[in-house]
N, C-alpha and C. Protein backbone atom coordinates (compact mmCIF):
# COMPACT_ATOMS: atom_id res chain seq x y z
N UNK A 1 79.37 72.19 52.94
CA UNK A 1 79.94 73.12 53.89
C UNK A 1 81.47 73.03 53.91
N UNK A 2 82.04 72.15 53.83
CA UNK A 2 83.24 71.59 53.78
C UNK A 2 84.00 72.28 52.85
N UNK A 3 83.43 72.18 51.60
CA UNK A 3 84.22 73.21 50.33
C UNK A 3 84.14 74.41 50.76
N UNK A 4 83.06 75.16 50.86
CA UNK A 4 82.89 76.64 51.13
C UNK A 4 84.58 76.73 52.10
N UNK A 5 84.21 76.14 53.26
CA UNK A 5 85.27 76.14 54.39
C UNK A 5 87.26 76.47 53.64
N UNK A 6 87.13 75.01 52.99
CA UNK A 6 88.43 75.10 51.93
C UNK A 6 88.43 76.08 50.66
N UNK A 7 87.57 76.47 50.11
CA UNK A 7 87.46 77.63 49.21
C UNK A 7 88.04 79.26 50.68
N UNK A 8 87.28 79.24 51.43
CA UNK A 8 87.68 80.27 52.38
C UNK A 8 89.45 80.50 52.45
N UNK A 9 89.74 79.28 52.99
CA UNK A 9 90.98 79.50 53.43
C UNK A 9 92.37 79.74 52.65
N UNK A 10 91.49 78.83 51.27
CA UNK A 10 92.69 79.02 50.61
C UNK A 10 92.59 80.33 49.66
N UNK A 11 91.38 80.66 49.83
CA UNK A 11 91.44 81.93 49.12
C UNK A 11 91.96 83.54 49.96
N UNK A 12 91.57 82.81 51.37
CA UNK A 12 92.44 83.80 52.43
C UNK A 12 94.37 84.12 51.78
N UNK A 13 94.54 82.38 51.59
CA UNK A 13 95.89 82.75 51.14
C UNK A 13 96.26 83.26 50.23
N UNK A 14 95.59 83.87 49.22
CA UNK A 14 95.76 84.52 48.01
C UNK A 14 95.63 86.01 48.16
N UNK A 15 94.69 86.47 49.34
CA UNK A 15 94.04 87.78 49.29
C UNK A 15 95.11 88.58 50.23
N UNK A 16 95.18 87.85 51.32
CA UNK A 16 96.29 88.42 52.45
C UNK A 16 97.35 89.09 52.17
N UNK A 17 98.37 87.69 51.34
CA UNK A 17 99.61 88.49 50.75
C UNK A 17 99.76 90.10 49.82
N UNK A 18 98.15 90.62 49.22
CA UNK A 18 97.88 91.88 48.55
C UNK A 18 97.82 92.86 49.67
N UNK A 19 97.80 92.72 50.93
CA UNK A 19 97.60 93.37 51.74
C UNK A 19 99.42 93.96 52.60
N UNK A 20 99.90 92.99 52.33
CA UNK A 20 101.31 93.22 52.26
C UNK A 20 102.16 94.61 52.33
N UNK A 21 102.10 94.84 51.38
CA UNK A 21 102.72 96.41 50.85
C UNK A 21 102.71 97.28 51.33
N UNK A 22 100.79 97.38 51.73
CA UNK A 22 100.69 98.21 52.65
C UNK A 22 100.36 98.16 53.51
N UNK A 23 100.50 97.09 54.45
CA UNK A 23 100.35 97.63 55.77
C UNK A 23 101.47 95.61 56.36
N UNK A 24 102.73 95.46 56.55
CA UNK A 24 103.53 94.65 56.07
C UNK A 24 103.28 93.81 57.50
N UNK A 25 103.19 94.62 58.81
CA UNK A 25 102.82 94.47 59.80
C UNK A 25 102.00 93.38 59.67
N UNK A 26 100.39 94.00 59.97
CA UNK A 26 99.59 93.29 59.99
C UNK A 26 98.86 92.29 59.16
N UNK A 27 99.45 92.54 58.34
CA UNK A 27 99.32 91.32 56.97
C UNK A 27 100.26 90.08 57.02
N UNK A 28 101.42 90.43 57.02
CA UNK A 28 103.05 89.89 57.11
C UNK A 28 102.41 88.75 58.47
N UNK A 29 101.61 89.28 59.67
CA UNK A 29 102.01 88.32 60.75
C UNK A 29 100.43 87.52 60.40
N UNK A 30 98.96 88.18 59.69
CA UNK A 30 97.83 87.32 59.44
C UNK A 30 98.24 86.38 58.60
N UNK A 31 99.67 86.23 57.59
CA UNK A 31 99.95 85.42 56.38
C UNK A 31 100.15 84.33 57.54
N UNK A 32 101.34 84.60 58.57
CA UNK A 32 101.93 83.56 59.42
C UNK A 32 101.17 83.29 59.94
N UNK A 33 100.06 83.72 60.84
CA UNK A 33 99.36 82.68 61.41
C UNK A 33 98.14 81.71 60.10
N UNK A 34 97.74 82.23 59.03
CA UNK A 34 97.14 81.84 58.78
C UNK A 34 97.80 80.50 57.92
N UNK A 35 99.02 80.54 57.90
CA UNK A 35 100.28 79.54 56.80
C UNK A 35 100.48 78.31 58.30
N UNK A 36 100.28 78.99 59.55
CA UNK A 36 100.77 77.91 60.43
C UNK A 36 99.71 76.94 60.83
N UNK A 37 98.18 77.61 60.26
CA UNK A 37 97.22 76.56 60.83
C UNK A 37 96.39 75.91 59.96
N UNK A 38 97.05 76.77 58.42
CA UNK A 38 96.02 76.23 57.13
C UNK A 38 96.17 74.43 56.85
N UNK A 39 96.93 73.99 57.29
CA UNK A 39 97.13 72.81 57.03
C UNK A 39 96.61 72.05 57.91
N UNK A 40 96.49 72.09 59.22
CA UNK A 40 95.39 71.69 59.94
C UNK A 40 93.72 71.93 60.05
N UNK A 41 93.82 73.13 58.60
CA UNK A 41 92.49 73.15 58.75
C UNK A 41 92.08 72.46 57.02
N UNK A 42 92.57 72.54 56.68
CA UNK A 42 92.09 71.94 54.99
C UNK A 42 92.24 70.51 54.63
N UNK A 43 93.03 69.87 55.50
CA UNK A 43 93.21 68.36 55.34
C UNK A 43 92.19 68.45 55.80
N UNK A 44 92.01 67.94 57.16
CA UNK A 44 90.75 67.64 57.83
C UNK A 44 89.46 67.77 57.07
N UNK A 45 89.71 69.30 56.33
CA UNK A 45 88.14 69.42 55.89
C UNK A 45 88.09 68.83 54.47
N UNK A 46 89.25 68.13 53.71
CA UNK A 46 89.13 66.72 53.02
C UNK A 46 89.90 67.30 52.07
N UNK A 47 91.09 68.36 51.94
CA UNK A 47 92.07 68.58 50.54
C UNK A 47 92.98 67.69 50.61
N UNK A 48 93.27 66.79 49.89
CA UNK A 48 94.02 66.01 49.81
C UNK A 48 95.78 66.80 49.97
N UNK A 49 96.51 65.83 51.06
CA UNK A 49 97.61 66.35 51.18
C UNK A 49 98.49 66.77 50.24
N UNK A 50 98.47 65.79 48.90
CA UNK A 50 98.85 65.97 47.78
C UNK A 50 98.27 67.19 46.73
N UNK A 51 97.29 67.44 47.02
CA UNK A 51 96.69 68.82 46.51
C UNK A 51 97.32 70.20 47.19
N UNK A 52 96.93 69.91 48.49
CA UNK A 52 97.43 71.07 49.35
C UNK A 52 98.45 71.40 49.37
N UNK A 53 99.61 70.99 49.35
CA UNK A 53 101.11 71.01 49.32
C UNK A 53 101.51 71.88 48.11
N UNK A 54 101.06 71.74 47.01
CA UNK A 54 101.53 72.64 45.98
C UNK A 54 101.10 74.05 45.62
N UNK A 55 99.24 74.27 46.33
CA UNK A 55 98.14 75.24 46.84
C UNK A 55 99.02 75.95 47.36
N UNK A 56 99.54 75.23 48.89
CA UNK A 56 100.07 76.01 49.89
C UNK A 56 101.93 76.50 49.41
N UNK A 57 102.21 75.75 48.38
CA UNK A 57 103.62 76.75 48.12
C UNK A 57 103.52 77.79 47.00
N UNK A 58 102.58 77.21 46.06
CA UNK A 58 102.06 78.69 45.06
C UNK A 58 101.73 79.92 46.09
N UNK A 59 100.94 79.72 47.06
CA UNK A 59 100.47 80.60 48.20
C UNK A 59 101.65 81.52 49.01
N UNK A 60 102.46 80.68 49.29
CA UNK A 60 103.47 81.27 49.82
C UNK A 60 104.13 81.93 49.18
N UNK A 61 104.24 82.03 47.56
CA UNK A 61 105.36 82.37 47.07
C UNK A 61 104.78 83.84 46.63
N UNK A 62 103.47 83.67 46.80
CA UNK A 62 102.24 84.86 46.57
C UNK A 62 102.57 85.61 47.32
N UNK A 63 102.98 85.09 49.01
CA UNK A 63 103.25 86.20 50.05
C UNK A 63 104.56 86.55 49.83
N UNK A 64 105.85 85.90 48.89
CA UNK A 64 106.93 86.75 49.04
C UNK A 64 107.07 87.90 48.01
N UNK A 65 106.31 87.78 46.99
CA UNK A 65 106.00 88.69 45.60
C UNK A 65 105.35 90.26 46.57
N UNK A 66 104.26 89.39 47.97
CA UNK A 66 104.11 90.77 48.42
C UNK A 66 105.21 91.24 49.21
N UNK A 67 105.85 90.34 49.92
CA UNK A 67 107.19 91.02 50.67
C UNK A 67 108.00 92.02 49.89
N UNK A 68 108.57 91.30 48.79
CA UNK A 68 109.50 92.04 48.32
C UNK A 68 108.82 92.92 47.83
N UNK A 69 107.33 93.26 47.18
CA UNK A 69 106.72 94.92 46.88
C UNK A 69 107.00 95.77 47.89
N UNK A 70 106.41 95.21 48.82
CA UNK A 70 106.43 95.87 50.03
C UNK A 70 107.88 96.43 50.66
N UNK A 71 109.11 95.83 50.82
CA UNK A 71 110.63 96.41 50.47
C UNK A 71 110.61 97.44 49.82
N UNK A 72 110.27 97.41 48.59
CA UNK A 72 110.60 98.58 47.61
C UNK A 72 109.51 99.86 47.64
N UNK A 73 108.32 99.29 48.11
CA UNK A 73 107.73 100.40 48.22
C UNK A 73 107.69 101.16 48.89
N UNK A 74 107.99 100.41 50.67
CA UNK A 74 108.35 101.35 51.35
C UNK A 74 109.94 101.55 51.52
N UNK A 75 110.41 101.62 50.57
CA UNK A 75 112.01 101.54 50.21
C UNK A 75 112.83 101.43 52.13
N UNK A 76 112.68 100.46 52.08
CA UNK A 76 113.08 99.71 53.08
C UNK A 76 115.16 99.59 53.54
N UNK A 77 115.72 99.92 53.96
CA UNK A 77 116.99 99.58 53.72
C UNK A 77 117.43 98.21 53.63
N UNK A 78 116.55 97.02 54.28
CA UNK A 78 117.31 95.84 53.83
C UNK A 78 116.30 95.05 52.74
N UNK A 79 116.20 95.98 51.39
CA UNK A 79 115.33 95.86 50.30
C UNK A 79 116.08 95.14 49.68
N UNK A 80 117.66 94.70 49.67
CA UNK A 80 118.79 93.85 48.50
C UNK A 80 118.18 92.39 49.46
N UNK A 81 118.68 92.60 50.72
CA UNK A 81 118.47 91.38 51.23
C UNK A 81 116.90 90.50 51.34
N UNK A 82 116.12 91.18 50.90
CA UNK A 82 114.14 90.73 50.85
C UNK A 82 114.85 90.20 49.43
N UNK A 83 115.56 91.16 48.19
CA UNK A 83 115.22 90.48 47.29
C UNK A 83 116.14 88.91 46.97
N UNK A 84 117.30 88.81 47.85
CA UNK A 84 118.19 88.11 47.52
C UNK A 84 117.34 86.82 48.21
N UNK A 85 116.94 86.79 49.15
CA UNK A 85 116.24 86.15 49.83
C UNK A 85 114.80 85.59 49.20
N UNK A 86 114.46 86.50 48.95
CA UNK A 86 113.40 85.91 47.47
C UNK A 86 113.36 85.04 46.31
N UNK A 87 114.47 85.42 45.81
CA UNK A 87 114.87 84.53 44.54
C UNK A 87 115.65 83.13 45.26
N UNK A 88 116.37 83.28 45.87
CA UNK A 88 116.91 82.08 46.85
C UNK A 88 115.51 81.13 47.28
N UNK A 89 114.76 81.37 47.77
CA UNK A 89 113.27 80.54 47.93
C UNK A 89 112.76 80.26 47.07
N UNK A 90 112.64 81.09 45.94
CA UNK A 90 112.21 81.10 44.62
C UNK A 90 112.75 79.53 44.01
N UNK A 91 113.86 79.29 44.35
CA UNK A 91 114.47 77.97 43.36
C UNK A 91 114.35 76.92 44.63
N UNK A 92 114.11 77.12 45.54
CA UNK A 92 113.51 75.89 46.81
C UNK A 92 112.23 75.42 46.05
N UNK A 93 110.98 76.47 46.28
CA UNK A 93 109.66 76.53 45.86
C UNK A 93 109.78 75.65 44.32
N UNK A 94 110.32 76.07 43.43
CA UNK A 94 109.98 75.94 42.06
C UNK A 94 110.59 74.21 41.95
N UNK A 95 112.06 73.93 42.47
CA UNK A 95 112.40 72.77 42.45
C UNK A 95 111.59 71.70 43.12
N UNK A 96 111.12 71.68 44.33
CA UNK A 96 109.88 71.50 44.82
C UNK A 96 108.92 70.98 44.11
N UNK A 97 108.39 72.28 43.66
CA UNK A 97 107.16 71.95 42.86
C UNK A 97 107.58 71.19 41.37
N UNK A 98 108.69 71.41 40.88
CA UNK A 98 108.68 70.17 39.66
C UNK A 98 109.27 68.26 40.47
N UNK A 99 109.82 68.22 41.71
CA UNK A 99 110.29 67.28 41.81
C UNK A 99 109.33 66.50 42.49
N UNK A 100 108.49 67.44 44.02
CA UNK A 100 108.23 66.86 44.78
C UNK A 100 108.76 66.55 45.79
N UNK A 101 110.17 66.99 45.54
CA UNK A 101 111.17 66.72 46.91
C UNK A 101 111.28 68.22 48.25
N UNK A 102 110.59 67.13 49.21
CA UNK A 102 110.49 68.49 50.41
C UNK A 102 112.06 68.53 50.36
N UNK A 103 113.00 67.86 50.53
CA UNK A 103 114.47 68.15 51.42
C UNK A 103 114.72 69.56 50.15
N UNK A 104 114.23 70.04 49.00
CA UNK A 104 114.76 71.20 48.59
C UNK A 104 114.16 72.48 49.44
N UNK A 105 113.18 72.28 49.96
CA UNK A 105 112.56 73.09 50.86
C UNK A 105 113.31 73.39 51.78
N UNK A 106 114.34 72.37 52.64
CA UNK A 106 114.92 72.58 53.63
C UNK A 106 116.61 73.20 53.11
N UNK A 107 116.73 72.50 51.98
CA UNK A 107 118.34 73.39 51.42
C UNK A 107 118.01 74.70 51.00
N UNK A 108 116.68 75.13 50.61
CA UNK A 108 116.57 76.34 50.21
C UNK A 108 115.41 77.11 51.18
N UNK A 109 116.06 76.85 52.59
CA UNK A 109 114.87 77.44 53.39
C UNK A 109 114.50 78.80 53.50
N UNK A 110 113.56 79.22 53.88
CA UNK A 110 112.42 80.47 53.96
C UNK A 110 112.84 81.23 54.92
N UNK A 111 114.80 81.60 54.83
CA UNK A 111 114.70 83.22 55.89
C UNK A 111 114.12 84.50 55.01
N UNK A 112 113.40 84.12 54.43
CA UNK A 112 112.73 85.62 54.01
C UNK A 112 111.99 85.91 55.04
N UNK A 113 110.61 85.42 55.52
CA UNK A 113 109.38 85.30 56.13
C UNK A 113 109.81 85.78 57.66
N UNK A 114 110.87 85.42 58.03
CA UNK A 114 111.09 85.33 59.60
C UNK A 114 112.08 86.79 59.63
N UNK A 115 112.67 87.26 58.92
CA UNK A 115 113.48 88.60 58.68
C UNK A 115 112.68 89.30 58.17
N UNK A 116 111.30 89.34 57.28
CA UNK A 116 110.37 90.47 57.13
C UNK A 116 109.89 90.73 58.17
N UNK A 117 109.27 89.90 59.18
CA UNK A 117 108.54 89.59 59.89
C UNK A 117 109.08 90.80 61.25
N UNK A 118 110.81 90.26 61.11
CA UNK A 118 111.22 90.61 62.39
C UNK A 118 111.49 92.72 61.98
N UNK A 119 111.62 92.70 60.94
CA UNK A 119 111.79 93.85 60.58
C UNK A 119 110.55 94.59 60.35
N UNK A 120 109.67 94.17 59.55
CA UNK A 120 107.93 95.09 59.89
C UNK A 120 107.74 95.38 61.11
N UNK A 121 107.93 94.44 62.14
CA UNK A 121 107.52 93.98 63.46
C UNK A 121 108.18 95.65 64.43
N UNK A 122 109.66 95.64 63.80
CA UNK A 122 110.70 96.90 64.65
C UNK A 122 109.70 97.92 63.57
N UNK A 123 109.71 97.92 62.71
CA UNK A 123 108.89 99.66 61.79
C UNK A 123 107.64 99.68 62.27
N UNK A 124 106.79 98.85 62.74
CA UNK A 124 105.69 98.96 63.45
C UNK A 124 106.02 99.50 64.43
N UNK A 125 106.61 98.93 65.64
CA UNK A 125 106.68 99.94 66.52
C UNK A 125 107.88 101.38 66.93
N UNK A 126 108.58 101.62 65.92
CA UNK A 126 109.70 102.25 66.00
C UNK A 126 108.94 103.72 65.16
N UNK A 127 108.31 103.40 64.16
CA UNK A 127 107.17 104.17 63.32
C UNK A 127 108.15 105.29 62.46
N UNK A 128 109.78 104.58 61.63
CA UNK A 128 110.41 105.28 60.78
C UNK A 128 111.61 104.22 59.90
N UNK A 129 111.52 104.65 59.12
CA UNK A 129 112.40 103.81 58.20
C UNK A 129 113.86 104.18 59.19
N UNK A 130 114.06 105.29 58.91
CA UNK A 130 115.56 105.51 59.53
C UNK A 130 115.59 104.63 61.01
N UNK A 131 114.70 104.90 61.68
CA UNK A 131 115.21 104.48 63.23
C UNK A 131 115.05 102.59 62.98
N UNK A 132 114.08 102.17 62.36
CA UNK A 132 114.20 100.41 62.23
C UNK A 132 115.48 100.22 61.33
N UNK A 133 115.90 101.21 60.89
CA UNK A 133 117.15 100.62 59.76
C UNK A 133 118.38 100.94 60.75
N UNK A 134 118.26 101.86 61.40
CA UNK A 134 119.62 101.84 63.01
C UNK A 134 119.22 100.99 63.84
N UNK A 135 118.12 100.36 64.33
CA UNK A 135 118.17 99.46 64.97
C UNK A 135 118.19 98.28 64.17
N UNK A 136 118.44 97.90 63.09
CA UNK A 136 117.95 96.52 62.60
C UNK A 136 120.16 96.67 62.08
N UNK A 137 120.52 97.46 61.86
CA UNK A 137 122.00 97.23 61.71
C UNK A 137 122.61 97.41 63.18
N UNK A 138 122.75 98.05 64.18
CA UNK A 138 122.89 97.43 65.74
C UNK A 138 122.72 95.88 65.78
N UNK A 139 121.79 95.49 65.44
CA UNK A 139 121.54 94.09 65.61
C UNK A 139 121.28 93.08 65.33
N UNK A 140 121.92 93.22 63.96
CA UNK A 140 121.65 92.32 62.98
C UNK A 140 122.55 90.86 62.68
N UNK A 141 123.35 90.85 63.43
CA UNK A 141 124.17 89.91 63.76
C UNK A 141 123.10 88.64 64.56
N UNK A 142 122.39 89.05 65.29
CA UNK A 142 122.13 88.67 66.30
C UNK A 142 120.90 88.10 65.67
N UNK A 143 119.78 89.00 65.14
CA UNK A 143 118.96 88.86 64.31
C UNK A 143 119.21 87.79 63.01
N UNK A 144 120.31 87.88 62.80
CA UNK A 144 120.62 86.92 61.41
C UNK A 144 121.01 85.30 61.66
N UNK A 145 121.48 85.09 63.12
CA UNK A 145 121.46 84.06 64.09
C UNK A 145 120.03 83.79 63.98
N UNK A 146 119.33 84.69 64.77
CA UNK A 146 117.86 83.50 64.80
C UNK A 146 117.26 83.26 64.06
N UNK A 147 117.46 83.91 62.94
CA UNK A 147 116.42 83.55 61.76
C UNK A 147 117.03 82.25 61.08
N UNK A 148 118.19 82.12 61.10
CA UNK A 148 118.89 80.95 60.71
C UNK A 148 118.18 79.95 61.59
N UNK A 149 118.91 80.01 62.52
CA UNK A 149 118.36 78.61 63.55
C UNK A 149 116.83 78.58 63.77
N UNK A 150 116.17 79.62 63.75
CA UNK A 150 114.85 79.14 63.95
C UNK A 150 114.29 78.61 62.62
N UNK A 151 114.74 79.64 61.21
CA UNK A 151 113.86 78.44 60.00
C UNK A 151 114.56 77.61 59.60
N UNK A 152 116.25 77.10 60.26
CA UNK A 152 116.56 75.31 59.78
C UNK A 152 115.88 74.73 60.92
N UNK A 153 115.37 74.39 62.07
CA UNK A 153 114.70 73.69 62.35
C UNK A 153 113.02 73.71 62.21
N UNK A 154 112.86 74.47 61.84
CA UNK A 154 111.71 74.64 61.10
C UNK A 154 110.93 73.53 59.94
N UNK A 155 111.96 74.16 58.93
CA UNK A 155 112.59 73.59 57.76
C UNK A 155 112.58 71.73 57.98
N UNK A 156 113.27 71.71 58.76
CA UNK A 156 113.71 70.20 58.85
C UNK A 156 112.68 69.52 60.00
N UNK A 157 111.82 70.30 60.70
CA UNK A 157 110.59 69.62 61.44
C UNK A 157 109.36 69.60 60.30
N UNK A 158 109.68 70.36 59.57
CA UNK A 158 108.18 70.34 58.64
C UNK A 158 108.54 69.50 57.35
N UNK A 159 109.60 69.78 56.99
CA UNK A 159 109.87 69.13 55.40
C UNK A 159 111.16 67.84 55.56
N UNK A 160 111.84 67.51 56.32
CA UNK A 160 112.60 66.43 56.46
C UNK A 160 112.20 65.41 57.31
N UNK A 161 111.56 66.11 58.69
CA UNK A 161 111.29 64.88 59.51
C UNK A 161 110.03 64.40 59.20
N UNK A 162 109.02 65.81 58.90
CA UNK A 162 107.64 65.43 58.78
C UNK A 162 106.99 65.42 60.49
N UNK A 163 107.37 65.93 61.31
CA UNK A 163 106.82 66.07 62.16
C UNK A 163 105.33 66.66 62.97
N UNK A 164 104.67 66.23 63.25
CA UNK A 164 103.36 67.04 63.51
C UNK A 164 103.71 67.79 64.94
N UNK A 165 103.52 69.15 64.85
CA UNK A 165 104.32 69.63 65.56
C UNK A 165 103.55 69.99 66.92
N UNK A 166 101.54 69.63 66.20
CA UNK A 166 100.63 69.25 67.94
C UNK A 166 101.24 68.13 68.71
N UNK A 167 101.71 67.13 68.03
CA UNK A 167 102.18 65.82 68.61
C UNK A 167 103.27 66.02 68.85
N UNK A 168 104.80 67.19 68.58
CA UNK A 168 105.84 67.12 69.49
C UNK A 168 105.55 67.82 70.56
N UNK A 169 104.71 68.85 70.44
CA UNK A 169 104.62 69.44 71.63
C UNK A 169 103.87 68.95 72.91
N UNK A 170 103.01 67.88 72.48
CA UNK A 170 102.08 67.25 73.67
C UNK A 170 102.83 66.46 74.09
N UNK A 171 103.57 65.85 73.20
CA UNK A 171 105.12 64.60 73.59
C UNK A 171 105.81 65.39 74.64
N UNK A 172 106.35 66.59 74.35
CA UNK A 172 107.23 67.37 75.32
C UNK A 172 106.50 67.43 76.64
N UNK A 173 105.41 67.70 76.58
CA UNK A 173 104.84 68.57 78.21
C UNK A 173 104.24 66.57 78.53
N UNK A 174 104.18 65.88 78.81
CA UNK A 174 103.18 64.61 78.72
C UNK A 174 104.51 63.55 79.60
């Protein structure tokens, strides 16, 4: 039962990111939740951490191949910045995966994910390229702030400190 379980999930992470393109929304935010809890669910059910870790960044890099389709297909206005942002992760991920060293994870952190995210998120409900591309330059200053600060500490709670982030948060409220 256990395999079936880990065959599921990680094959979730392969299938999701195809869903991307077209519909960036609701795919874009099933990738994130399913990237924020896959690791609590596949250790447990016995993938070795050392297995999973390289699973889960091939996986991810699956979901930025769909991001950046998804930019161009729905010719997006901040389609330079998905791709610049892509290839920039691109040499986190890949150095990574030949070294083993998380701290490249954190020098080459993942504002792709959190700026698709925040931008599908405005074309979802704004329902036009033009009007999310006037609101996403209004406020993109502001927008380019949090995506910074929210994926370097991110970055550096998951891949530098190693933090389990059920155990900072029960630490906090406790």
């Amino acid at each position: 039962m256990k395999v079936v379980g880990i065959v599921a999930i990680v094959a979730a992470k392969f299938l999701i990111p195809v869903g991307i393109p077209f519909a960036p929304f609701v795919f874009g935010w099933a990738n994130f939740v399913l990237d924020t809890v896959d690791g609590d669910l596949l250790v447990p059910l016995g993938l070795a951490d050392s297995t999973y870790q390289p699973i889960d960044k091939i996986a991810d890099w699956a979901t930025y191949v769909g991001m950046a389709v998804a930019a161009r297909r729905l010719r997006w206005s901040i389609a330079p910045w998905v791709y610049a942002l892509f290839a920039f992760r691109s040499v986190g991920q890949l150095l990574f995966l030949i070294t083993g060293a998380e701290w490249w994870l954190f020098v080459f952190a993942n504002f792709l994910e959190p700026l698709f995210l925040v931008y599908a998120t405005a074309g979802f409900f704004l329902k036009s390229e033009e009007r999310t591309a006037g609101w996403f330059v209004r406020h993109r200053t502001l927008i380019v702030v949090l995506v910074v600060l929210y994926k370097l500490q991110d970055e550096y709670v998951t891949h530098i400190g190693n933090i389990d982030r059920t155990e900072l948060i029960t630490n906090l409220f406790s």
